[in-house]
C-alpha atoms as a PDB file:
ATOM      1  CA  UNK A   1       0.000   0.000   0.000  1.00  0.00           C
ATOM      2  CA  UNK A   2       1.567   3.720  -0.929  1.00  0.00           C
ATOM      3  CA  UNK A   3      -0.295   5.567   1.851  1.00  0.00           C
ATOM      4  CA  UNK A   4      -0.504   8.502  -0.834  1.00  0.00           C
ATOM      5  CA  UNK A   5      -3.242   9.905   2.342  1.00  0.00           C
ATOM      6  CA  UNK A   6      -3.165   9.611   6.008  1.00  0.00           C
ATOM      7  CA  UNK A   7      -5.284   6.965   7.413  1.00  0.00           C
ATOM      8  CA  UNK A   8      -6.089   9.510  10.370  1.00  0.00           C
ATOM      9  CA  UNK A   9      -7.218  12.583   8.167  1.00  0.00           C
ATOM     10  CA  UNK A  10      -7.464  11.088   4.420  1.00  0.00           C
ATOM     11  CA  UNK A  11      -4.927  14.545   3.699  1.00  0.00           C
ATOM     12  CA  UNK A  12      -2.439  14.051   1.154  1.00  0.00           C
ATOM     13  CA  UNK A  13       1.061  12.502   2.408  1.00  0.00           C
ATOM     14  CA  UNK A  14       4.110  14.115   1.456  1.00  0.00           C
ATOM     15  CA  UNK A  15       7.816  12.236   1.048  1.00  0.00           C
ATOM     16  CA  UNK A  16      10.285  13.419   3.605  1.00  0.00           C
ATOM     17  CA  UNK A  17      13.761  11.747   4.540  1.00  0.00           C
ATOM     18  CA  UNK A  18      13.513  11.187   8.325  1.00  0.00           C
ATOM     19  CA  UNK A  19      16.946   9.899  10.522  1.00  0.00           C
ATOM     20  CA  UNK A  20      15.471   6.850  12.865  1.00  0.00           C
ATOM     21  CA  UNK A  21      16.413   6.202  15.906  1.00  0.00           C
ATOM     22  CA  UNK A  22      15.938   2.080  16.514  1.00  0.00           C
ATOM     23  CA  UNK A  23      16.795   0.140  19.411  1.00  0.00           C
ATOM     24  CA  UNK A  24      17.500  -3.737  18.522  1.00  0.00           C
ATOM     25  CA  UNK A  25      17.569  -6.466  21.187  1.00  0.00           C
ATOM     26  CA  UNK A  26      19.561  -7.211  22.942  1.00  0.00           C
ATOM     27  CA  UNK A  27      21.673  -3.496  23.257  1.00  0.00           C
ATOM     28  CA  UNK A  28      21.781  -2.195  20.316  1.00  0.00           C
ATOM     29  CA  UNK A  29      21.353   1.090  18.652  1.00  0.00           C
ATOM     30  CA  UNK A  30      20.686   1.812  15.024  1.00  0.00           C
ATOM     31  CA  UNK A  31      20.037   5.137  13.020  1.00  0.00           C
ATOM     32  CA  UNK A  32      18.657   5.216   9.866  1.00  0.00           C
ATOM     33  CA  UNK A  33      18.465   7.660   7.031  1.00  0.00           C
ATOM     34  CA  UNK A  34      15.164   6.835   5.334  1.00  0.00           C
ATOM     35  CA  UNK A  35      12.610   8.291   3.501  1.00  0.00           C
ATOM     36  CA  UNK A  36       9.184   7.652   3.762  1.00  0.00           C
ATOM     37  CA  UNK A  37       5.599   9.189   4.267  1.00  0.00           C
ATOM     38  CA  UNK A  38       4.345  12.578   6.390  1.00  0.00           C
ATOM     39  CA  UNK A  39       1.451  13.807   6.917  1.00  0.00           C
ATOM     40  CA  UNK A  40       1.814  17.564   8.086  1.00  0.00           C
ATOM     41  CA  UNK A  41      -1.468  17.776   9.186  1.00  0.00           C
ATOM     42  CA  UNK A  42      -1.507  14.824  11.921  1.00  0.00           C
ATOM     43  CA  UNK A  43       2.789  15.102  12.334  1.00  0.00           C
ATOM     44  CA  UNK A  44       2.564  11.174  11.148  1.00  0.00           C
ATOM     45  CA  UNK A  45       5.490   9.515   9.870  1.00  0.00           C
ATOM     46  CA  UNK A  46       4.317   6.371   7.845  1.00  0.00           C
ATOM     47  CA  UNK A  47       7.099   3.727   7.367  1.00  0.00           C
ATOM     48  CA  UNK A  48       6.834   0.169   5.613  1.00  0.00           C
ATOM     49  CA  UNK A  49       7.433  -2.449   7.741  1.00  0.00           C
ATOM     50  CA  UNK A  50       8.803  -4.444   4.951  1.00  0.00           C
ATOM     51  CA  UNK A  51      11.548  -1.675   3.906  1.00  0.00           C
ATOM     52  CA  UNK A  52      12.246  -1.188   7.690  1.00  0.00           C
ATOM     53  CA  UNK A  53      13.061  -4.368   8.175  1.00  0.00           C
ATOM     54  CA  UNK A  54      15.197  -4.817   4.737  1.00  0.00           C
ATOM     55  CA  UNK A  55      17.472  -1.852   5.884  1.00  0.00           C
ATOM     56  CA  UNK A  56      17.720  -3.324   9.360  1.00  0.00           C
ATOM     57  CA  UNK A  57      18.711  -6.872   8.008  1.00  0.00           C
ATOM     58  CA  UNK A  58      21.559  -5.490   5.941  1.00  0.00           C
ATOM     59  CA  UNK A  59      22.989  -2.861   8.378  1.00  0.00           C
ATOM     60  CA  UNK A  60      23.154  -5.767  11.055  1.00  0.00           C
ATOM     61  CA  UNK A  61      24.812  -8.521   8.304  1.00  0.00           C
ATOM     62  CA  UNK A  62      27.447  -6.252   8.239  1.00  0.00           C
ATOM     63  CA  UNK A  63      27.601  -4.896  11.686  1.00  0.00           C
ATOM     64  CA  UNK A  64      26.238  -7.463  13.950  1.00  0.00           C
ATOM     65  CA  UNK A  65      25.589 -10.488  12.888  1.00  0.00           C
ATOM     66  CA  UNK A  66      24.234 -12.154  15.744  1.00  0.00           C
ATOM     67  CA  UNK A  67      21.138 -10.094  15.873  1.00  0.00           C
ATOM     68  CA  UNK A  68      19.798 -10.282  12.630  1.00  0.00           C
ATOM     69  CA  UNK A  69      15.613 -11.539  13.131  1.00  0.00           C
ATOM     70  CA  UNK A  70      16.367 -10.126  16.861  1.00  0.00           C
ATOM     71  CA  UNK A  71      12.705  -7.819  17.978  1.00  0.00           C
ATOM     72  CA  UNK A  72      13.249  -4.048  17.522  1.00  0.00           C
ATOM     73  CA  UNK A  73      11.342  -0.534  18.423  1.00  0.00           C
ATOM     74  CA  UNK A  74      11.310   2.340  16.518  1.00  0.00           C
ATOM     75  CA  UNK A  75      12.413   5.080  19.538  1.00  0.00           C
ATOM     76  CA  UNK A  76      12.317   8.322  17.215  1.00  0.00           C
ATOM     77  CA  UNK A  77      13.621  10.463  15.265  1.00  0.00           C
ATOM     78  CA  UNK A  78      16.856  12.757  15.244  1.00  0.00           C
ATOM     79  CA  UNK A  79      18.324  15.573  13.771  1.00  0.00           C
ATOM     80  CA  UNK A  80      20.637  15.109  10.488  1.00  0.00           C
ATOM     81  CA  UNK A  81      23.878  16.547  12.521  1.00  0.00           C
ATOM     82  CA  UNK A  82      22.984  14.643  15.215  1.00  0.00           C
ATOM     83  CA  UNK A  83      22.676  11.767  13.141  1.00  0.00           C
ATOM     84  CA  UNK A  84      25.424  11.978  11.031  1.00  0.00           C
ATOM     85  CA  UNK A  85      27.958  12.764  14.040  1.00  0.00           C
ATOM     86  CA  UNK A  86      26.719   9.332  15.502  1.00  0.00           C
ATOM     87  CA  UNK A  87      27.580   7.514  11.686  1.00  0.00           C
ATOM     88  CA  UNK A  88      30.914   9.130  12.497  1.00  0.00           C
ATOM     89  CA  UNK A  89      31.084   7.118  15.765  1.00  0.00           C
ATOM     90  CA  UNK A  90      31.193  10.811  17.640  1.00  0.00           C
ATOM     91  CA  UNK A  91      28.714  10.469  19.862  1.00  0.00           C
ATOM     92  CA  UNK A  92      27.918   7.582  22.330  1.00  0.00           C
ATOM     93  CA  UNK A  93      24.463   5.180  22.638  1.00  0.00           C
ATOM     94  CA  UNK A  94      23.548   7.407  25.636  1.00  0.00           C
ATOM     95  CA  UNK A  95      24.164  10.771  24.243  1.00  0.00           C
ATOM     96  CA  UNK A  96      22.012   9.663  20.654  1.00  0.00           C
ATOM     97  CA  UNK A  97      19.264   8.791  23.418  1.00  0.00           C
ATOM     98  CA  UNK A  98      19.429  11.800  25.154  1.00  0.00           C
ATOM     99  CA  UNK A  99      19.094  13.929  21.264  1.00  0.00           C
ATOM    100  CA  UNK A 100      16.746  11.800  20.105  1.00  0.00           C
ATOM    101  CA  UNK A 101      12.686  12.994  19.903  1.00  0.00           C
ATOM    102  CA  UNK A 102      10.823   9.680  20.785  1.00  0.00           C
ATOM    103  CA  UNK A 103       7.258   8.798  19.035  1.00  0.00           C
ATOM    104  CA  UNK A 104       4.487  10.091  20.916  1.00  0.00           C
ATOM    105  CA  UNK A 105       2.625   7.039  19.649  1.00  0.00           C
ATOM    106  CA  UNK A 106       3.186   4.079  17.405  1.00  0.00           C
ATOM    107  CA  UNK A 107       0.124   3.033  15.128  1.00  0.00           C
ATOM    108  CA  UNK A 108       0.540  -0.344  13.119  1.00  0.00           C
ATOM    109  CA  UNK A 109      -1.737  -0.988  10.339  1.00  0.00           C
ATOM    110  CA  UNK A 110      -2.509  -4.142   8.562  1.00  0.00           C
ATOM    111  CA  UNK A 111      -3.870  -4.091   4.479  1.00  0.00           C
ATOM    112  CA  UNK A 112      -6.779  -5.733   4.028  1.00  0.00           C
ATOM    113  CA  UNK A 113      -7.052  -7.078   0.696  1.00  0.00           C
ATOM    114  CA  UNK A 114     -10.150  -5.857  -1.348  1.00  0.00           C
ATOM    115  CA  UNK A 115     -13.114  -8.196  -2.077  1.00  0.00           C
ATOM    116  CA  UNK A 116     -16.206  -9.878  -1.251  1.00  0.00           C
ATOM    117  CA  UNK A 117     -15.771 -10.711   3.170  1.00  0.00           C
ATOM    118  CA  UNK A 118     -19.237 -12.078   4.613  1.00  0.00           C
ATOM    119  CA  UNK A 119     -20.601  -9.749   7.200  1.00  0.00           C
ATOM    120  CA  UNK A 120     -21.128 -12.321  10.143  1.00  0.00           C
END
């Protein structure tokens, strides 16, 4: 699904490029530089699950191997500096936490495919 409108307001979504913040069992700390959906209106970022968890698969083959499948939550968000001080292995785990703006809320949404569904 594109989620070309917000599923809270049914406004039009805009593309932005957002830096994640993701914390990966068991003590790990990832930031990503993705794009993805916003709605201005509600402040909702929409990100695929599916993409999400591609980028997060390859950055921990190379990284960390043993945690690859391991559960995750999506923290926040950061700034760019911020963000690309930590790629530069300037800033600690703690400090990235203490930058970071965390979610307010997390909404998961599941596609229903379209056709004929009795009503009992």
């Amino acid at each position: 699904m594109a989620f070309t409108r917000c599923t809270k307001c049914e406004g039009e979504t805009k593309i932005r490029k957002y830096c994640l913040v993701i914390h990966m069992d068991p003590k790990h700390l990832f930031s990503l530089n993705k794009s993805g959906r916003y709605c201005p209106e509600c402040d909702l970022i929409i990100v695929k699950q599916t993409d999400l968890e591609g980028l997060l698969t390859a950055g921990c083959e190379q990284n960390a191997p043993e945690i690859v499948g391991n559960d995750y939550f999506v923290f926040g968000t950061m700034n760019r500096t911020d963000w690309k001080k930590a790629q530069a292995g300037e800033m600690s785990q703690q400090e990235a936490i203490k930058r970071a703006f965390p979610f307010k809320d997390a909404l998961k949404f599941e596609v229903i495919p379209a056709g004929w569904y009795p009503t009992s």
